[in-house]
C-alpha atoms as a PDB file:
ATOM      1  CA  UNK A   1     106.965 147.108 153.379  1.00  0.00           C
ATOM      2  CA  UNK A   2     106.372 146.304 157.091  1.00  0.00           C
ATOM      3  CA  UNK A   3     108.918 143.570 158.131  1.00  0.00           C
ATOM      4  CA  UNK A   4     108.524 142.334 162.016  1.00  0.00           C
ATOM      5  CA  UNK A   5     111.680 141.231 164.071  1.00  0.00           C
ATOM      6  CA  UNK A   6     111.273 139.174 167.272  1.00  0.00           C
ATOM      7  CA  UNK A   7     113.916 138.343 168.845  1.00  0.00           C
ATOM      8  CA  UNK A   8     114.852 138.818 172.506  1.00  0.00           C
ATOM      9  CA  UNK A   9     118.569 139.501 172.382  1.00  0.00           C
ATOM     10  CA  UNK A  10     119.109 143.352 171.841  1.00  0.00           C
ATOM     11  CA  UNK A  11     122.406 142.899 170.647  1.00  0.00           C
ATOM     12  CA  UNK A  12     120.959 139.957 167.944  1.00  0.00           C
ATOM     13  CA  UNK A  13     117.723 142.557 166.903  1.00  0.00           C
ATOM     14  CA  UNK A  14     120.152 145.342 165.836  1.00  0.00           C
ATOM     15  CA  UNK A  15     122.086 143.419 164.047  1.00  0.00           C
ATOM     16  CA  UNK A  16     119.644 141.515 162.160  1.00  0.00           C
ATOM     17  CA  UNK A  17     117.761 145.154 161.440  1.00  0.00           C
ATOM     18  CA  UNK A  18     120.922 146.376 160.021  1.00  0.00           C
ATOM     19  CA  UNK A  19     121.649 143.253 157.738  1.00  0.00           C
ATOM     20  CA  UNK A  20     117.790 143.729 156.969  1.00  0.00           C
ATOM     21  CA  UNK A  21     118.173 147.590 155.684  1.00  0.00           C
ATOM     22  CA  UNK A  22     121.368 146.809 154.362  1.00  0.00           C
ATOM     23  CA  UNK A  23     119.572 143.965 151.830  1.00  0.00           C
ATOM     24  CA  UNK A  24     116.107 145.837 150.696  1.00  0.00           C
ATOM     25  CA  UNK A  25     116.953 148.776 148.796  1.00  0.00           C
ATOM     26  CA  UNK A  26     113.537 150.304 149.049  1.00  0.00           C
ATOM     27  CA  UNK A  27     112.812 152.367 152.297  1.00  0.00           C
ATOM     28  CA  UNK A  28     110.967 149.154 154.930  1.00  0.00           C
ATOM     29  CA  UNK A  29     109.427 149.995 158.311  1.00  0.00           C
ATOM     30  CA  UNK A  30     110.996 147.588 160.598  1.00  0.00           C
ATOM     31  CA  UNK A  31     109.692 146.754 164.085  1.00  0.00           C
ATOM     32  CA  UNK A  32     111.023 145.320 166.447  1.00  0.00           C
ATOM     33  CA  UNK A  33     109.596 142.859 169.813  1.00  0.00           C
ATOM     34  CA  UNK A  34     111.263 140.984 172.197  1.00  0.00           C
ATOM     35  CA  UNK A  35     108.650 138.034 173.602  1.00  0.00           C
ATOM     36  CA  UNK A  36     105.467 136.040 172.143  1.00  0.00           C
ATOM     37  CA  UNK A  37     103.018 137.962 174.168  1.00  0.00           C
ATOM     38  CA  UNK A  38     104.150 141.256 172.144  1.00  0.00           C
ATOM     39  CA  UNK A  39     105.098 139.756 168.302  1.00  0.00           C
ATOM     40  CA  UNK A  40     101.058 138.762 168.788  1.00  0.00           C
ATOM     41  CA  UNK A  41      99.816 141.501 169.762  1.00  0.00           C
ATOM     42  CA  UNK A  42     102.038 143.960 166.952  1.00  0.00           C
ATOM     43  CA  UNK A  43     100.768 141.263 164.439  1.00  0.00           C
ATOM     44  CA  UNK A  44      97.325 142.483 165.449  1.00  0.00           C
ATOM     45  CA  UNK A  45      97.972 145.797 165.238  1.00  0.00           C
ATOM     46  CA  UNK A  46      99.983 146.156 161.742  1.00  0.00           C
ATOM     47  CA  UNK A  47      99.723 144.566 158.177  1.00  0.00           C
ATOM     48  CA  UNK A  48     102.743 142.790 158.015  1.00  0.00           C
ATOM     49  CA  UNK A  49     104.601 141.412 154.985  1.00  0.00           C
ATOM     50  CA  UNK A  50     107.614 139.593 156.649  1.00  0.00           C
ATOM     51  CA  UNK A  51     108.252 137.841 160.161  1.00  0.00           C
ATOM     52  CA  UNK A  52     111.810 137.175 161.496  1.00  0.00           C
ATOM     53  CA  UNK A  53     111.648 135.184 164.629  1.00  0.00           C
ATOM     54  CA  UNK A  54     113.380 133.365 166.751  1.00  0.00           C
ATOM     55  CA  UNK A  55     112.380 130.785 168.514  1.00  0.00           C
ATOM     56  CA  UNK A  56     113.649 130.723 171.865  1.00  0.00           C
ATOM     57  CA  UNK A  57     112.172 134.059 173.552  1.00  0.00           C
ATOM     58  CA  UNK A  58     113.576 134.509 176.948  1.00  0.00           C
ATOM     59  CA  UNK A  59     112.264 130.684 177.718  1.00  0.00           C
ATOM     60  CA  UNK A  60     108.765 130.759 175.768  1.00  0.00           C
ATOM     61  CA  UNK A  61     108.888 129.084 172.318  1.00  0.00           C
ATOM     62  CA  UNK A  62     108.376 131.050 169.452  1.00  0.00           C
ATOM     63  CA  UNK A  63     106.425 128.127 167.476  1.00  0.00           C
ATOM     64  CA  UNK A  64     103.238 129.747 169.497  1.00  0.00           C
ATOM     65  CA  UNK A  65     103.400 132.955 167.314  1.00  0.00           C
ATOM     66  CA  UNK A  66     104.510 130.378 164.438  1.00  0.00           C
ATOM     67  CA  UNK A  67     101.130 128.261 165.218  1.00  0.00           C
ATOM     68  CA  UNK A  68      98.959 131.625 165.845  1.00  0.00           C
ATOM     69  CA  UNK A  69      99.871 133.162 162.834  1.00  0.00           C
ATOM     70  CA  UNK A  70     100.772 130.512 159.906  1.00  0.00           C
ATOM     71  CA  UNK A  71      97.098 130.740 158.967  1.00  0.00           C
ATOM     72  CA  UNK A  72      98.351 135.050 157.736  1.00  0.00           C
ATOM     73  CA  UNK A  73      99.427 136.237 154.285  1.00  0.00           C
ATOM     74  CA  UNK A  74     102.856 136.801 155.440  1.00  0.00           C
ATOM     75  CA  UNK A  75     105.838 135.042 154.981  1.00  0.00           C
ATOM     76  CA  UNK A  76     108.015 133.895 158.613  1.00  0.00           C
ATOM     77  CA  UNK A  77     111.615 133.642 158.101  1.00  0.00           C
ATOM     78  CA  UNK A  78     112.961 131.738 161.193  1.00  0.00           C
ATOM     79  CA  UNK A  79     116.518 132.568 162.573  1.00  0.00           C
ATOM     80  CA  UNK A  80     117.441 129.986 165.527  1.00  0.00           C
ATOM     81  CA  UNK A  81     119.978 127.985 167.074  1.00  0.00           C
ATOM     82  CA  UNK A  82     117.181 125.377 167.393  1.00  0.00           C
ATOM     83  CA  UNK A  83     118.169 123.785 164.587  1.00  0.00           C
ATOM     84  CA  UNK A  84     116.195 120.775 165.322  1.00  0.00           C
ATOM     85  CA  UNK A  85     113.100 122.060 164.825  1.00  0.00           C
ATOM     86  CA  UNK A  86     113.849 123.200 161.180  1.00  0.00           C
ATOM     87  CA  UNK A  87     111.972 120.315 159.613  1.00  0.00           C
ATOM     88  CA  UNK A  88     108.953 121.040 161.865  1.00  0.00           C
ATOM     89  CA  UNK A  89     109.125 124.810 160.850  1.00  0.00           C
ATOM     90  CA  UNK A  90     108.940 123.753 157.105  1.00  0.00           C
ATOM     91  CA  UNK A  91     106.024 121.365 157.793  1.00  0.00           C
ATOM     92  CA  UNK A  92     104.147 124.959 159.203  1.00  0.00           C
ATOM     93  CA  UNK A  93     105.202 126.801 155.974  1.00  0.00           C
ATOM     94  CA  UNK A  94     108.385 129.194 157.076  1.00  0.00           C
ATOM     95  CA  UNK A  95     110.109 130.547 154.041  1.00  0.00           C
ATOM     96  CA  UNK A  96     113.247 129.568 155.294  1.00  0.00           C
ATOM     97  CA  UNK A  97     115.090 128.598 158.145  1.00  0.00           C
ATOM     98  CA  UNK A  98     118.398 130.906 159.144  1.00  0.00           C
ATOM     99  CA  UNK A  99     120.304 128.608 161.867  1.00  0.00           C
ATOM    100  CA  UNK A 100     122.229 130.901 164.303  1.00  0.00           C
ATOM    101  CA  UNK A 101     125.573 131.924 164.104  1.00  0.00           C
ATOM    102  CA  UNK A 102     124.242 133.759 161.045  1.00  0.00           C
ATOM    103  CA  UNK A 103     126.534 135.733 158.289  1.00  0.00           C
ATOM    104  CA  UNK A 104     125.237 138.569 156.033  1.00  0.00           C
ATOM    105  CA  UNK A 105     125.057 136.419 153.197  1.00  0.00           C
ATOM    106  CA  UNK A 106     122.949 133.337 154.710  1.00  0.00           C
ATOM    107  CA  UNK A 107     120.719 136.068 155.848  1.00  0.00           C
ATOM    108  CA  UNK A 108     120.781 137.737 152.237  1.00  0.00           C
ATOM    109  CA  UNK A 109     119.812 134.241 150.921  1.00  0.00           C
ATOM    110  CA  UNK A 110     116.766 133.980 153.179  1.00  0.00           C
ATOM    111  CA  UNK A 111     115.881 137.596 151.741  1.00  0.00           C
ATOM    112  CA  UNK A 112     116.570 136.383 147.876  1.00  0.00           C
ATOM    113  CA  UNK A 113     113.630 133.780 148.819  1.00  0.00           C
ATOM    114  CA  UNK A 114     110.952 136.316 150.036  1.00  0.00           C
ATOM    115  CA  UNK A 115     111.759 138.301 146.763  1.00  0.00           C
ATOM    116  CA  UNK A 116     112.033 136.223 144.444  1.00  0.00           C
ATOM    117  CA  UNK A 117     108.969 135.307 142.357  1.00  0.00           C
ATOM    118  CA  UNK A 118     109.957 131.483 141.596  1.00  0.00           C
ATOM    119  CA  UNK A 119     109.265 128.238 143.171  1.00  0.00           C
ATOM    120  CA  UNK A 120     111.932 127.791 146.334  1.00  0.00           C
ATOM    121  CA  UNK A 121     113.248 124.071 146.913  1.00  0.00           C
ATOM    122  CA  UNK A 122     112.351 122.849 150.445  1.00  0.00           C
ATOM    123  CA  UNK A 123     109.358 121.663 149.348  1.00  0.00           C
ATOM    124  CA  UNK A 124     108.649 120.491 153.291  1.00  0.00           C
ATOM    125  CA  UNK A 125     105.360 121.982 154.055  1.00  0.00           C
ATOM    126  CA  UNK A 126     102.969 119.570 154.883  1.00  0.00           C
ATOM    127  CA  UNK A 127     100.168 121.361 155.913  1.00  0.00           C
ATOM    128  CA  UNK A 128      98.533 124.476 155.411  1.00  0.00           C
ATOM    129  CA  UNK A 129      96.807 126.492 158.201  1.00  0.00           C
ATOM    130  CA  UNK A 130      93.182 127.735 157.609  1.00  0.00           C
ATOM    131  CA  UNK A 131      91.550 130.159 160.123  1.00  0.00           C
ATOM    132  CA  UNK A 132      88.092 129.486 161.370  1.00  0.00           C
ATOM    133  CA  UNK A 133      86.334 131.230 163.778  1.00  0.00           C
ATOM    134  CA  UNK A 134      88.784 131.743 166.436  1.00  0.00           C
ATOM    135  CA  UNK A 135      90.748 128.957 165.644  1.00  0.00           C
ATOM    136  CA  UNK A 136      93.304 127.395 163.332  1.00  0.00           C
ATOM    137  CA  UNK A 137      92.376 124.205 161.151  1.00  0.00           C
ATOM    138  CA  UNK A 138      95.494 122.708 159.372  1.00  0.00           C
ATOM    139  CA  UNK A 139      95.016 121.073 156.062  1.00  0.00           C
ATOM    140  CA  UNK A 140      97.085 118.163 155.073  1.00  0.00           C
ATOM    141  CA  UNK A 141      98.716 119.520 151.724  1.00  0.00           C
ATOM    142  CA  UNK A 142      97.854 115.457 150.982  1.00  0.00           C
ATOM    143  CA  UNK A 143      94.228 116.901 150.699  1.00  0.00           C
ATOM    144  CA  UNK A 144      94.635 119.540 148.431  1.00  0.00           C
ATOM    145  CA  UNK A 145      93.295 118.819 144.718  1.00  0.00           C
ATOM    146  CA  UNK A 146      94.116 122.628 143.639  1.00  0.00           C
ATOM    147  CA  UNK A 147      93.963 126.473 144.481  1.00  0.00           C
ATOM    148  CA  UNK A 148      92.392 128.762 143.150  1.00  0.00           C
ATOM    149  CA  UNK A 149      93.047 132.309 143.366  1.00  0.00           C
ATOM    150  CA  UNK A 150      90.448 134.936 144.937  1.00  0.00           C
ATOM    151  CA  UNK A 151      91.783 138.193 145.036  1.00  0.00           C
ATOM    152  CA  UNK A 152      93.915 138.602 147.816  1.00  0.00           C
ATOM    153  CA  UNK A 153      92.809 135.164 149.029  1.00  0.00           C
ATOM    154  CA  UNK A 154      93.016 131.563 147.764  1.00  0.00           C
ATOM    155  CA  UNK A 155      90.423 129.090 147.835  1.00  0.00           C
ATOM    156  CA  UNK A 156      91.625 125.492 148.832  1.00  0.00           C
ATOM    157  CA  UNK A 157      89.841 122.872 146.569  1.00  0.00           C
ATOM    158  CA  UNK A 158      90.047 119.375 149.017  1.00  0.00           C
ATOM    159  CA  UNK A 159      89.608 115.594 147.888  1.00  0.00           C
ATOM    160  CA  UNK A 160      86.278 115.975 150.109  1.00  0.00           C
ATOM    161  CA  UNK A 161      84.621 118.096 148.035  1.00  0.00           C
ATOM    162  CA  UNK A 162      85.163 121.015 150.137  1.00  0.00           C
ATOM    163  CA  UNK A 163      86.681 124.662 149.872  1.00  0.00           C
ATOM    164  CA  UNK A 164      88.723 126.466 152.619  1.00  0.00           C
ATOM    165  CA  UNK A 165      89.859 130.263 152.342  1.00  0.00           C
ATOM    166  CA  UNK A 166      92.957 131.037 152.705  1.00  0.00           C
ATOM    167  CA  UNK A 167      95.140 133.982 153.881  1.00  0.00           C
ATOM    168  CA  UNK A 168      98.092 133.746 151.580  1.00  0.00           C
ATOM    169  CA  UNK A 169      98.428 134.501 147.613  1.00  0.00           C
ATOM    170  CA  UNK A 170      98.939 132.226 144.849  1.00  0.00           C
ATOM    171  CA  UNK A 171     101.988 133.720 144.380  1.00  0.00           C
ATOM    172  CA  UNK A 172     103.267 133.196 147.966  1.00  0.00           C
ATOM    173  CA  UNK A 173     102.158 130.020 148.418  1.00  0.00           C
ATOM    174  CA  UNK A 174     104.102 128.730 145.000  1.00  0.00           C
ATOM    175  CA  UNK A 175     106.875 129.465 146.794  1.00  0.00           C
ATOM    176  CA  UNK A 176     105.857 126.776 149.666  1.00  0.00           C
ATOM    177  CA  UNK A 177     104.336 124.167 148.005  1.00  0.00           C
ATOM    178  CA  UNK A 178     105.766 120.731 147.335  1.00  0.00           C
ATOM    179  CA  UNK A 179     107.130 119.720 143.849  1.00  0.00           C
ATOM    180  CA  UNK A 180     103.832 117.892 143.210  1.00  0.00           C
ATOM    181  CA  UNK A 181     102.287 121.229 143.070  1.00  0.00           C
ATOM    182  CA  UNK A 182     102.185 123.684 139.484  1.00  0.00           C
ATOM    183  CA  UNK A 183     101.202 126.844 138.914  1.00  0.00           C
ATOM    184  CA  UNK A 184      99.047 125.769 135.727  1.00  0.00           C
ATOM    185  CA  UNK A 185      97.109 129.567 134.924  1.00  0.00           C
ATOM    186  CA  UNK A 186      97.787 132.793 136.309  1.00  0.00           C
ATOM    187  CA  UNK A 187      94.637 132.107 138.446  1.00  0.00           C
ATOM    188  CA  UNK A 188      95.228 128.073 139.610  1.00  0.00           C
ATOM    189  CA  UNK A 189      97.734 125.971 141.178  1.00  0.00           C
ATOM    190  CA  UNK A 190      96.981 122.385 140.580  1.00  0.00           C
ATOM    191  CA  UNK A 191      98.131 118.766 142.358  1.00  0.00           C
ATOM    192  CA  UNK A 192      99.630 116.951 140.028  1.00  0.00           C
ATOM    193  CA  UNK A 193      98.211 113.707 141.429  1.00  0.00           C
ATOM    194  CA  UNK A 194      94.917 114.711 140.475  1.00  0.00           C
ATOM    195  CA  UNK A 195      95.365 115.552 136.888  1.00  0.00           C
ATOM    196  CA  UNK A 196      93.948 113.183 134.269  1.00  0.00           C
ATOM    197  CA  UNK A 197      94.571 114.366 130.366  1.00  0.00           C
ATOM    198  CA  UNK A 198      95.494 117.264 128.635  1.00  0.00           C
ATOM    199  CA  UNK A 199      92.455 118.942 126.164  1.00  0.00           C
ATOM    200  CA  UNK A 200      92.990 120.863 123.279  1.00  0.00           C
ATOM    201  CA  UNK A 201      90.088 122.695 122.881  1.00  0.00           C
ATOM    202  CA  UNK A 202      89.208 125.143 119.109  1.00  0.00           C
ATOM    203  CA  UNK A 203      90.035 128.287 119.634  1.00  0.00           C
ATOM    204  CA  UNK A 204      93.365 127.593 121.118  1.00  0.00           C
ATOM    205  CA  UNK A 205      92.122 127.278 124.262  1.00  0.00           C
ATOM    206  CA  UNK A 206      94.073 124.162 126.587  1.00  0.00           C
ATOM    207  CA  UNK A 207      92.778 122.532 129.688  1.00  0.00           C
ATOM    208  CA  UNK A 208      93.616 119.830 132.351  1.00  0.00           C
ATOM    209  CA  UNK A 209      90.788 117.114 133.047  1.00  0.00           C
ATOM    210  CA  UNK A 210      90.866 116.181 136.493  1.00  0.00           C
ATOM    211  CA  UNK A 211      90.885 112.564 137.883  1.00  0.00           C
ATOM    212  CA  UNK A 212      87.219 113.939 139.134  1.00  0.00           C
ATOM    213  CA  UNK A 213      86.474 115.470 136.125  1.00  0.00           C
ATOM    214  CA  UNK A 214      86.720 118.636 136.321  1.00  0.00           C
ATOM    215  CA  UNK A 215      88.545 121.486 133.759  1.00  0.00           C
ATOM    216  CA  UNK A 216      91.173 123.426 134.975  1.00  0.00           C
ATOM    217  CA  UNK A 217      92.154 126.109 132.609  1.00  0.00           C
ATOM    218  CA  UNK A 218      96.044 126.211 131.392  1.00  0.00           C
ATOM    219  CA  UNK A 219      97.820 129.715 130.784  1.00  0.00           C
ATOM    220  CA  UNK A 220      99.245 129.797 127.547  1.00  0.00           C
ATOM    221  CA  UNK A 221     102.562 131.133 128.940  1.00  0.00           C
ATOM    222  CA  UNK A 222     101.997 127.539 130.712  1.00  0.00           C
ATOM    223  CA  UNK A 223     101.073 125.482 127.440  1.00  0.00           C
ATOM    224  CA  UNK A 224     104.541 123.929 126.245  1.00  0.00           C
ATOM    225  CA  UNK A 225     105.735 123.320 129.972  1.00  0.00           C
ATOM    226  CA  UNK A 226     102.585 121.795 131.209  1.00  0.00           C
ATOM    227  CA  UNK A 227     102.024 119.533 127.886  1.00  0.00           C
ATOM    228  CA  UNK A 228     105.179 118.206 127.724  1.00  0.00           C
ATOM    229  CA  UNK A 229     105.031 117.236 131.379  1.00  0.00           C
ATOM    230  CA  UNK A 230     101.655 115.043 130.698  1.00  0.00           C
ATOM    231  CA  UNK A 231     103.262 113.379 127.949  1.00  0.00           C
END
């Protein structure tokens, strides 16, 4: 696991790396930058799985590495006085927002997030970032009707009729999504605005009509949850 720390305060770095070893029991490969122009460029150069950064590097704002990158498949924990700008953060899809002064255990909670497989509770993001070309398009999470996993990619079904890859996993992006979203299959997340009826099909096999009318499968680990929620 490759987890990137910016942060521009030496004394800050260290102790964040140490809180950071101190919390993953399996061996990570941390590195370490201290300003925009190199957290971009080391995103470039490595497959990352976590970003730490602060947002305030020695005057330039970290939401331009938080802009450049939200469109990647990794998760951005944010650790900042600025505690301001923690709603705007969630509405770009951070994990979680650490305000400085920071314990152990805040930190450790940040960690439990990235780890954990469930749903997490902010449910703030409002859009998610697509790249295209050489720039970012941001999707209103508004215009999402459901995603479908594609390997290491997800495919963004929108109310327009059109499909946008994206970066992150199902699983990762369960985490971010608002409550109106449901991991329905192993392979779909669906909008729960857009769902019409439940269908029992023979053979034991369950679906969700869509308002469109469409069929999205349902797991069956998902049958009893997702039923009694459409009743």
């Amino acid at each position: 696991m490759k987890i990137l720390i910016i942060e521009d305060e030496a004394r800050i770095a260290k102790r964040i790396e140490r809180m950071t070893r101190d919390f993953f029991d399996k061996e990570v490969h941390i590195l370490l930058c201290d300003s925009v122009e190199n957290g971009l460029a080391t995103i470039e150069e490595h497959s990352i799985d976590l970003v730490l950064l602060d947002l305030n590097l020695n005057g330039e704002d970290g939401f331009d590495i938080l802009k450049t990158v939200v469109a990647r498949s990794f998760q951005t924990i944010i650790i900042s006085a600025y505690t301001d700008k923690a709603i705007t953060a969630f509405n770009y899809g951070v994990l979680d927002f650490v305000p400085k002064p920071f314990d152990e255990n805040r930190l450790s909670q940040a960690f439990s997030r990235f780890t954990s497989p469930e749903k997490q509770a902010n449910g703030d993001m409002q859009f998610l970032a697509v790249k295209k070309a050489k720039t970012i398009k941001l999707i209103s999470v508004k215009d999402i009707r459901y995603i479908k996993g594609a390997g290491i990619y997800t495919e963004l079904y929108l109310s327009d009729g059109h499909i946008e890859l994206h970066d992150k996993t199902l699983e990762s992006l369960e985490k971010l999504l608002p409550s109106s979203f449901q991991r329905i299959h192993k392979s779909y997340i669906l909008c729960w605005h857009e769902a019409d009826k439940f269908v029992v099909e023979t053979g034991g096999k369950y679906n969700i009509l869509l308002k469109n009318g469409e069929l999205l499968p349902v797991g069956r680990s998902k049958y009893k949850e997702i039923r009694h929620r459409m009743i």
